[in-house]
PDB file of N, CA and C in Angstrom:
ATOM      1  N   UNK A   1      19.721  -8.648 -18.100  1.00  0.00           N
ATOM      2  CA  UNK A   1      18.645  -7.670 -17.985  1.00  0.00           C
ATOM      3  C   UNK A   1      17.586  -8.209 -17.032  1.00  0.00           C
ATOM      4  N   UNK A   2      16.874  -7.852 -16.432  1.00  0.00           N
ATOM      5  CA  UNK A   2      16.324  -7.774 -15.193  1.00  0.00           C
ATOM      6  C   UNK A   2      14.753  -8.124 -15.789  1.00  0.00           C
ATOM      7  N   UNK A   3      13.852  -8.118 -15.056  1.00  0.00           N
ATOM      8  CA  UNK A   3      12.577  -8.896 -15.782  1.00  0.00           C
ATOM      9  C   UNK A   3      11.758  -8.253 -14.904  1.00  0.00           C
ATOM     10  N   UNK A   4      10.253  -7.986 -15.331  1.00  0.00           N
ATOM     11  CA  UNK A   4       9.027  -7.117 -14.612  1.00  0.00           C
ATOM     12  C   UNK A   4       8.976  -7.349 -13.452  1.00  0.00           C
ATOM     13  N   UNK A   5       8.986  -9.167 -12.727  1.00  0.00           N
ATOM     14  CA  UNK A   5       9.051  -9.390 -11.668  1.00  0.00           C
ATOM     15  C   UNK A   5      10.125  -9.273 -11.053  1.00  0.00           C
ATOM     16  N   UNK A   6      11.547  -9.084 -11.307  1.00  0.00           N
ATOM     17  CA  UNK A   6      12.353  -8.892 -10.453  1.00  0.00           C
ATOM     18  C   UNK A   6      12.481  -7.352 -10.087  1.00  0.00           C
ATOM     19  N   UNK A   7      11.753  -6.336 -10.837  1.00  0.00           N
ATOM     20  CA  UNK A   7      11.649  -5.084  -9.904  1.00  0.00           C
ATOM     21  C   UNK A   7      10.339  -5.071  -9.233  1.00  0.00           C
ATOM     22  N   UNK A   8       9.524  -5.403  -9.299  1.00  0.00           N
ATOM     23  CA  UNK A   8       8.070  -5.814  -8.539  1.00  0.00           C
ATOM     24  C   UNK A   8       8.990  -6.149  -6.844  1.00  0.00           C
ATOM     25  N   UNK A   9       9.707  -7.358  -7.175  1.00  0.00           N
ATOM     26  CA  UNK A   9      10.463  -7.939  -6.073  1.00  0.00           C
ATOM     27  C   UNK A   9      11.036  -6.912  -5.160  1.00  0.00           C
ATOM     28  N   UNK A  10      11.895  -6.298  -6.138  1.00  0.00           N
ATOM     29  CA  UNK A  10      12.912  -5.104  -4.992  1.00  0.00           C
ATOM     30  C   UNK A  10      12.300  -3.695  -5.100  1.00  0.00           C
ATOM     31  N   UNK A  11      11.149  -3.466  -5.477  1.00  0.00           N
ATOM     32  CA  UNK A  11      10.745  -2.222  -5.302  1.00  0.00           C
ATOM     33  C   UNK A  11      10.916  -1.690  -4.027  1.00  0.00           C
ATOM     34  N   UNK A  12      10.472  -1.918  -3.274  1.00  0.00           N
ATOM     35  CA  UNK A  12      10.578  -1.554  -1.445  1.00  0.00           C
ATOM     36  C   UNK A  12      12.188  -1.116  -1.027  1.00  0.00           C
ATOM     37  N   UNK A  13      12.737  -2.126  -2.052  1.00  0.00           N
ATOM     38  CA  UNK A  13      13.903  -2.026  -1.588  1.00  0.00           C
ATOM     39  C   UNK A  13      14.671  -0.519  -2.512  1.00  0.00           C
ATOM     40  N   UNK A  14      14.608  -1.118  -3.572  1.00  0.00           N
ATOM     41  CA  UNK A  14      15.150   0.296  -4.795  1.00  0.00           C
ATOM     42  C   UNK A  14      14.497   1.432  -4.317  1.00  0.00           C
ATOM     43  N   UNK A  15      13.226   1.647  -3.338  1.00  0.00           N
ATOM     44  CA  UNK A  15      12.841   3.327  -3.261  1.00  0.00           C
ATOM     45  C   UNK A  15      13.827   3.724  -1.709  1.00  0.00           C
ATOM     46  N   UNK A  16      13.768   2.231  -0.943  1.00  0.00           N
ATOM     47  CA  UNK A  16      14.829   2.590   0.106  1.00  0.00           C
ATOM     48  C   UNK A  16      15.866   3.540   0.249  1.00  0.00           C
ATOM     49  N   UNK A  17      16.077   3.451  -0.762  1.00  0.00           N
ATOM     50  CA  UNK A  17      17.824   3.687  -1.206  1.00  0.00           C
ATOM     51  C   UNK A  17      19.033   2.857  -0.488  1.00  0.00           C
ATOM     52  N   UNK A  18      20.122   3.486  -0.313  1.00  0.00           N
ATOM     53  CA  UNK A  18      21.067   2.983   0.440  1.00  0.00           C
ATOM     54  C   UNK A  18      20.833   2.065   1.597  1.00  0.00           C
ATOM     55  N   UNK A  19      20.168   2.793   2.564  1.00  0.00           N
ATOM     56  CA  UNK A  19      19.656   2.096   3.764  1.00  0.00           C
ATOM     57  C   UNK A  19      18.779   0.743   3.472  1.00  0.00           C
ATOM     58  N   UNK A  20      18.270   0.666   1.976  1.00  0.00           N
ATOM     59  CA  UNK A  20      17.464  -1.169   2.177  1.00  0.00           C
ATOM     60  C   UNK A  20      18.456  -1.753   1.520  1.00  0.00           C
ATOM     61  N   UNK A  21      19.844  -1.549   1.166  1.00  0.00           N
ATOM     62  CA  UNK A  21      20.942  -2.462   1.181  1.00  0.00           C
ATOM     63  C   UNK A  21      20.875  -3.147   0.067  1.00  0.00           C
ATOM     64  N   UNK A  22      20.528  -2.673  -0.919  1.00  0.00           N
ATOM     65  CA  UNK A  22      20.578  -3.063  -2.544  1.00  0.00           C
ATOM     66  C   UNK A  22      22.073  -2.664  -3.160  1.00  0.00           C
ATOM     67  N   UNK A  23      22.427  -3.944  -3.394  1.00  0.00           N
ATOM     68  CA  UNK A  23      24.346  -3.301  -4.008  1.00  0.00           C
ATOM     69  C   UNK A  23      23.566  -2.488  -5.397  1.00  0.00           C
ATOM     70  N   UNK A  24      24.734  -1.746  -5.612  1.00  0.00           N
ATOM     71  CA  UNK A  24      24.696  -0.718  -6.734  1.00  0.00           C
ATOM     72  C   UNK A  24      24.581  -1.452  -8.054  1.00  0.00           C
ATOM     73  N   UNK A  25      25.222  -2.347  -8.455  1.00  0.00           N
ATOM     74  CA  UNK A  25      24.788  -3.028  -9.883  1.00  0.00           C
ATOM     75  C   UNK A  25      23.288  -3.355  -9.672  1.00  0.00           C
ATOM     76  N   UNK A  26      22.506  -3.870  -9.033  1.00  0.00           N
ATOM     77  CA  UNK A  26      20.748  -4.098  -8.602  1.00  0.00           C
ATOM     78  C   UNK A  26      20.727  -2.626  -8.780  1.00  0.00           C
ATOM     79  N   UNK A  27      20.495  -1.796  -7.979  1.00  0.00           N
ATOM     80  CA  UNK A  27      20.226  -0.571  -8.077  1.00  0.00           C
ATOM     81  C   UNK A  27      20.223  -0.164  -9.582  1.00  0.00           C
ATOM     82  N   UNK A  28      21.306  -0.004 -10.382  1.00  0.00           N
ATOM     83  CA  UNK A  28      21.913   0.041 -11.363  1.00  0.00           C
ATOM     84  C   UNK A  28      20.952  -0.491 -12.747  1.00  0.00           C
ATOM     85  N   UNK A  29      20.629  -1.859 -12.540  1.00  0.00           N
ATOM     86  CA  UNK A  29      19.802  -2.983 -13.667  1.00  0.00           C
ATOM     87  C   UNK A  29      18.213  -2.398 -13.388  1.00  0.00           C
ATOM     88  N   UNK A  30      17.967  -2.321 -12.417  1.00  0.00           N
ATOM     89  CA  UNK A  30      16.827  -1.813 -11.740  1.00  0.00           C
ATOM     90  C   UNK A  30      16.050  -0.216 -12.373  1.00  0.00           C
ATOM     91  N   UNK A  31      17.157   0.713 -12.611  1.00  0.00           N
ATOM     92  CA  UNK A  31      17.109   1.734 -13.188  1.00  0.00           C
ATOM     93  C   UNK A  31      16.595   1.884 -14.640  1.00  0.00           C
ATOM     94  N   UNK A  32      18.063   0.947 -15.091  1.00  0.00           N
ATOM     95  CA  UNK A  32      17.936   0.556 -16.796  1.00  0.00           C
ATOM     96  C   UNK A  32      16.798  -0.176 -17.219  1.00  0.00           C
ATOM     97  N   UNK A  33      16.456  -0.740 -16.095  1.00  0.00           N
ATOM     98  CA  UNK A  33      14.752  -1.586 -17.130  1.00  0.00           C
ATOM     99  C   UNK A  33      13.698  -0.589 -16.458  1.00  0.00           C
ATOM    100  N   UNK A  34      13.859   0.290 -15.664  1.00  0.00           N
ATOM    101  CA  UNK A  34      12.730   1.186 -15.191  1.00  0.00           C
ATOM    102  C   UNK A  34      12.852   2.589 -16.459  1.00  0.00           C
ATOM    103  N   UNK A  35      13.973   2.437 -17.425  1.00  0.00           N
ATOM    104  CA  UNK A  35      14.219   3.440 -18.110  1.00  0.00           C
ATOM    105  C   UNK A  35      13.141   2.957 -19.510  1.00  0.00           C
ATOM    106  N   UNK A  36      13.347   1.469 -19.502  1.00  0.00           N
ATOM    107  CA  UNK A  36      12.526   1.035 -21.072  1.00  0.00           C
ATOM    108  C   UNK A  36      11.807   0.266 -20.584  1.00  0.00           C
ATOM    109  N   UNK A  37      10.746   0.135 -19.158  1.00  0.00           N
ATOM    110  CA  UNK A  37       9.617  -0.280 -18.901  1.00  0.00           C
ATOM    111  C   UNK A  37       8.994   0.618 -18.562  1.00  0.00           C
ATOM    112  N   UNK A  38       7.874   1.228 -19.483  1.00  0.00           N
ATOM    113  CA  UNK A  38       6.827   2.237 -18.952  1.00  0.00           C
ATOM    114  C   UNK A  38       5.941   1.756 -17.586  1.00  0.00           C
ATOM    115  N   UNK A  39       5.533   0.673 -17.665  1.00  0.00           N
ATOM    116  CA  UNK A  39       4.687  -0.434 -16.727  1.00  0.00           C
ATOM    117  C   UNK A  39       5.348  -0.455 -15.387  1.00  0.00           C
ATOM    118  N   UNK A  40       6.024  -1.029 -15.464  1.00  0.00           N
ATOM    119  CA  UNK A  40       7.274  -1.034 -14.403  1.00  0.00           C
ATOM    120  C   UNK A  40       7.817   0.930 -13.574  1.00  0.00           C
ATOM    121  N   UNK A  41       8.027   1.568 -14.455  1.00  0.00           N
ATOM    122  CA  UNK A  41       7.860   2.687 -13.986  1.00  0.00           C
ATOM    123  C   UNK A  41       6.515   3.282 -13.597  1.00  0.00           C
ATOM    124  N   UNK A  42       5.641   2.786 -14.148  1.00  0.00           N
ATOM    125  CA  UNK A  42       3.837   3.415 -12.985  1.00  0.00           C
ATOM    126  C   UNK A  42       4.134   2.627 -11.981  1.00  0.00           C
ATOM    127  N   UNK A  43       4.443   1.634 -11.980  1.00  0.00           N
ATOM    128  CA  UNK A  43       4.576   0.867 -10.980  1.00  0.00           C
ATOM    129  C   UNK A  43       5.000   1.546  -9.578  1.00  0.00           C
ATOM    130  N   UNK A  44       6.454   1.383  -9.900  1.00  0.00           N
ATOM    131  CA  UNK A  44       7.350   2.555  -8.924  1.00  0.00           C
ATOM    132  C   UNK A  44       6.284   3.716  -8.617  1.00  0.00           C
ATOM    133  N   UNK A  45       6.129   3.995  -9.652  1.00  0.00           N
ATOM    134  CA  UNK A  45       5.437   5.339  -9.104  1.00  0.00           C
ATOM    135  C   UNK A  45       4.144   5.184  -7.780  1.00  0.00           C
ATOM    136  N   UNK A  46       3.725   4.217  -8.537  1.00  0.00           N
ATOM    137  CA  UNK A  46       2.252   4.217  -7.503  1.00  0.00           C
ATOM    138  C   UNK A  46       2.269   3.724  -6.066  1.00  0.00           C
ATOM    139  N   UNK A  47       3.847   3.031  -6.065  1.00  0.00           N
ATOM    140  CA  UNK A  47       4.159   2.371  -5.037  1.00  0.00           C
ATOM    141  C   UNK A  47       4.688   4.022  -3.874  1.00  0.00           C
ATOM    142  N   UNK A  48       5.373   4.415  -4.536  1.00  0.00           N
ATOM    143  CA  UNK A  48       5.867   5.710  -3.759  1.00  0.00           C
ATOM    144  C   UNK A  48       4.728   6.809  -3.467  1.00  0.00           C
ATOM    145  N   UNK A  49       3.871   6.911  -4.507  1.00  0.00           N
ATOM    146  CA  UNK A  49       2.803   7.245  -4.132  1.00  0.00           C
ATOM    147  C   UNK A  49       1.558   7.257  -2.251  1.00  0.00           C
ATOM    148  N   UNK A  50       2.075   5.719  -2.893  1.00  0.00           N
ATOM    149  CA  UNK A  50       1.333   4.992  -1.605  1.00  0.00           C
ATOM    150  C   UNK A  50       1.875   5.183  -0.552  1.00  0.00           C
ATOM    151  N   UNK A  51       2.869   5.339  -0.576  1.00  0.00           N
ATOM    152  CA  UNK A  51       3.953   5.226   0.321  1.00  0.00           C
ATOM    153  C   UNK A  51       3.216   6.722   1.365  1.00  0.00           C
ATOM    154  N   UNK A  52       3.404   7.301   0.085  1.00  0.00           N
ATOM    155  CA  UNK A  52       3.425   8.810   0.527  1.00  0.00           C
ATOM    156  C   UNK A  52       1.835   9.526   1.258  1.00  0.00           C
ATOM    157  N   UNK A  53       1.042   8.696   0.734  1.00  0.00           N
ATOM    158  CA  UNK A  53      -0.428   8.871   1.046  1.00  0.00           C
ATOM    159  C   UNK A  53      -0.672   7.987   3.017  1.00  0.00           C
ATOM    160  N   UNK A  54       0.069   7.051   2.772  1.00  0.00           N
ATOM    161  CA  UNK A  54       0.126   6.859   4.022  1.00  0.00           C
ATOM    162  C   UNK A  54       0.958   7.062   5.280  1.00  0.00           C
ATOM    163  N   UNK A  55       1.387   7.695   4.461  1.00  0.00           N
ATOM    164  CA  UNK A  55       2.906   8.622   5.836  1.00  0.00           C
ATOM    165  C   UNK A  55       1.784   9.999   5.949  1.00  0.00           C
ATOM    166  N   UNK A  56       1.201  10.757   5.241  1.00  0.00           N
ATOM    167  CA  UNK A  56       0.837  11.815   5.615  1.00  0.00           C
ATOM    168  C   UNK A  56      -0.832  11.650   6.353  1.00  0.00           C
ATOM    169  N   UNK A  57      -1.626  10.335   5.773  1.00  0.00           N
ATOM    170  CA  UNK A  57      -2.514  10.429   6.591  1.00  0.00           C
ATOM    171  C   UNK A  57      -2.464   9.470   8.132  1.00  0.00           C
ATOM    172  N   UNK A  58      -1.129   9.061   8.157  1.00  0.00           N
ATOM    173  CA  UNK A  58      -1.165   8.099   9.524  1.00  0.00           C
ATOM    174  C   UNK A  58      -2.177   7.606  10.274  1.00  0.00           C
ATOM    175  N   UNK A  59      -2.597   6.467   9.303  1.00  0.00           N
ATOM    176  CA  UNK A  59      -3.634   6.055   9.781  1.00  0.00           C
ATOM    177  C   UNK A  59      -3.765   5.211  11.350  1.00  0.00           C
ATOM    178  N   UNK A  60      -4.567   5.601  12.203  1.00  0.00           N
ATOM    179  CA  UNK A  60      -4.444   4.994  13.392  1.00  0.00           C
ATOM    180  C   UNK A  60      -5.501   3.922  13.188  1.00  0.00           C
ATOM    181  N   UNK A  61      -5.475   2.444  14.453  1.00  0.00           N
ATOM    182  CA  UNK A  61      -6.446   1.433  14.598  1.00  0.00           C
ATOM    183  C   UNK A  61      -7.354   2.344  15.155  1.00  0.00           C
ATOM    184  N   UNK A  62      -8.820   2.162  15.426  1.00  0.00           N
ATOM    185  CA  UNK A  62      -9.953   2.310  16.097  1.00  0.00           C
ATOM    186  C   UNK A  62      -9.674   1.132  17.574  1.00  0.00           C
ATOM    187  N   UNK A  63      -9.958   1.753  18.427  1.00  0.00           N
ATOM    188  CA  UNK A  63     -10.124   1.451  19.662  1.00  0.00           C
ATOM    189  C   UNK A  63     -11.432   0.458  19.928  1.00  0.00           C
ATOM    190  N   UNK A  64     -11.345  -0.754  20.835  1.00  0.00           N
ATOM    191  CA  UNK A  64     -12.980  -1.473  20.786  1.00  0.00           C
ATOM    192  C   UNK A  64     -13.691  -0.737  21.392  1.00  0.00           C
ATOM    193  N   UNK A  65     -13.775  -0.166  21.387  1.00  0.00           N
ATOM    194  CA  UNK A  65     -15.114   1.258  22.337  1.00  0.00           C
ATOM    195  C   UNK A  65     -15.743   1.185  21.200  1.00  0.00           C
ATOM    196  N   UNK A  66     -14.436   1.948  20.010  1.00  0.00           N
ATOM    197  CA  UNK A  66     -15.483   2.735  18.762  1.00  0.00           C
ATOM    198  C   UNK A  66     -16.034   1.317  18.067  1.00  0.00           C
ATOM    199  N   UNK A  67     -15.779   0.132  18.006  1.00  0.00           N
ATOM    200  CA  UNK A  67     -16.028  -0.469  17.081  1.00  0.00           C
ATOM    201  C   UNK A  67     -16.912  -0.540  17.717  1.00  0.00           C
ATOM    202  N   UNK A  68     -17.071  -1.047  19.151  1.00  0.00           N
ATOM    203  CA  UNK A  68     -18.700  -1.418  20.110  1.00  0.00           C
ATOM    204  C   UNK A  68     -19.346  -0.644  19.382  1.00  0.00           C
ATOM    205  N   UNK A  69     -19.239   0.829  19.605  1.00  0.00           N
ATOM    206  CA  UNK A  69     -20.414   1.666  19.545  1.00  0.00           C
ATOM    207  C   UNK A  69     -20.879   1.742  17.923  1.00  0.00           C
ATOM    208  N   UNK A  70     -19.607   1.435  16.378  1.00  0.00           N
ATOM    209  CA  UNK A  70     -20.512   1.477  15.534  1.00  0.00           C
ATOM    210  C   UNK A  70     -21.260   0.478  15.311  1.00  0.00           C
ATOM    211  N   UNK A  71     -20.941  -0.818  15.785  1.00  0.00           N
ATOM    212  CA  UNK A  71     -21.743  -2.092  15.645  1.00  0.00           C
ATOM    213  C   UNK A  71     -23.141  -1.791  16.394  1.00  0.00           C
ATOM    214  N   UNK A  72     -23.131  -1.127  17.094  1.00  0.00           N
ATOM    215  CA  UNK A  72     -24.593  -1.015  18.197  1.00  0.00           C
ATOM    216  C   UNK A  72     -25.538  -0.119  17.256  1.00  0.00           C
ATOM    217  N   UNK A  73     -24.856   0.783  16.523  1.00  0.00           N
ATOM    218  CA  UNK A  73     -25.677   2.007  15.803  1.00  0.00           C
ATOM    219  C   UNK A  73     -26.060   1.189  14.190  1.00  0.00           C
ATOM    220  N   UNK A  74     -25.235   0.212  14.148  1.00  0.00           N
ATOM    221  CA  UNK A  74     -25.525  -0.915  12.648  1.00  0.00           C
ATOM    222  C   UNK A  74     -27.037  -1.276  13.353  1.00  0.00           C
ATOM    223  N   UNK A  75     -26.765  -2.078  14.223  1.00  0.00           N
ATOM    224  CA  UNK A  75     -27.388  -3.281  14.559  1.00  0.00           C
ATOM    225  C   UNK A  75     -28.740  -2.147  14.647  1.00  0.00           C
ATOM    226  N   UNK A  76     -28.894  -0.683  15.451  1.00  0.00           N
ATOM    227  CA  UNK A  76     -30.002   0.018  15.772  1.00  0.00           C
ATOM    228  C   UNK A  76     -30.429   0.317  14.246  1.00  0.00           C
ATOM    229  N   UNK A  77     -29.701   0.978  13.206  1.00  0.00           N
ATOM    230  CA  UNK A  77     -30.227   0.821  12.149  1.00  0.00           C
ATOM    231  C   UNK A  77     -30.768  -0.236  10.825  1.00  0.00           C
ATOM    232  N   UNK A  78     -29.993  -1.380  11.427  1.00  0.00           N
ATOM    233  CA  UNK A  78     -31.082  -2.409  10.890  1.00  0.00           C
ATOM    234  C   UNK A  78     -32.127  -2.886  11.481  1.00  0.00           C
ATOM    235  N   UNK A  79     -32.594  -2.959  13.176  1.00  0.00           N
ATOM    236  CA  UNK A  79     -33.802  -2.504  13.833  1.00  0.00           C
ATOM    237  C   UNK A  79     -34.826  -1.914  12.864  1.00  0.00           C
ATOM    238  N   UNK A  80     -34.466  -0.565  12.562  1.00  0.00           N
ATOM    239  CA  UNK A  80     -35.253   0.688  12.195  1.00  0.00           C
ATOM    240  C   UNK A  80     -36.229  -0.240  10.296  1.00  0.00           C
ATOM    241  N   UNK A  81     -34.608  -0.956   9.723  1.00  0.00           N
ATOM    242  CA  UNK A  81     -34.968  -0.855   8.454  1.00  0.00           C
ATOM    243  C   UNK A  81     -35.870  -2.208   8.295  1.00  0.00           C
ATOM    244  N   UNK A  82     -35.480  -3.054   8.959  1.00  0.00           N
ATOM    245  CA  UNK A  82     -36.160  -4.714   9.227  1.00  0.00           C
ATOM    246  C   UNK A  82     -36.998  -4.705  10.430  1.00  0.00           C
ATOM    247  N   UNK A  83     -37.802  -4.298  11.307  1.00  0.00           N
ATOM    248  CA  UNK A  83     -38.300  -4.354  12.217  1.00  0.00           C
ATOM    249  C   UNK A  83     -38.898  -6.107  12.145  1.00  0.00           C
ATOM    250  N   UNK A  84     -39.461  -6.684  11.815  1.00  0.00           N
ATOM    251  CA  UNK A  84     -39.934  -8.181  12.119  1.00  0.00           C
ATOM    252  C   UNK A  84     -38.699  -8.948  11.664  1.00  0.00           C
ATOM    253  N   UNK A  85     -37.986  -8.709  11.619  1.00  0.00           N
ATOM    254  CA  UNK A  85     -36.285  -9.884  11.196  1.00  0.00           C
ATOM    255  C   UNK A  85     -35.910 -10.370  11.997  1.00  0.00           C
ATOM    256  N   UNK A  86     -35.922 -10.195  13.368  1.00  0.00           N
ATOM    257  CA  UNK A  86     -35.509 -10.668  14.166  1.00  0.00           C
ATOM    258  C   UNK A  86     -35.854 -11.888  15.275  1.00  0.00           C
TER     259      UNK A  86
END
């Protein structure tokens, strides 16, 4: 029987399916303790969840332009709030 951390381990892999190359007995043990681990099943869940929250908002990097310009509008609003700090 399979143990909390060894589906923690292959989660990535068990939501894969076929394609992350988990033989079917793993697949299989993986199931059966996700059947009588409630914990282990939020688990899964929150992981696919996540999964799913970041496929639909595709998060892009910020470009150094934007970071220049919010660091300049920090730096102008701590100006405003500290005026002798500097």
């Amino acid at each position: 029987m399979l143990q909390c951390k060894d589906v923690t381990e292959e989660t990535s892999n068990y939501i894969a399916g076929v394609e992350g190359g988990l033989p079917l007995s793993k697949r299989i043990a993986l199931f059966m303790h996700l059947v009588i681990c409630r914990c282990c099943r939020n688990y899964v869940q929150q992981f696919r969840q996540t999964i799913d929250t970041v496929t639909v908002a595709k998060p892009q990097e910020m470009d150094a332009t934007d970071r220049q310009a919010l660091a300049k509008k920090l730096h102008a609003m701590c100006d405003k709030t500290n005026p002798g700090d500097h």
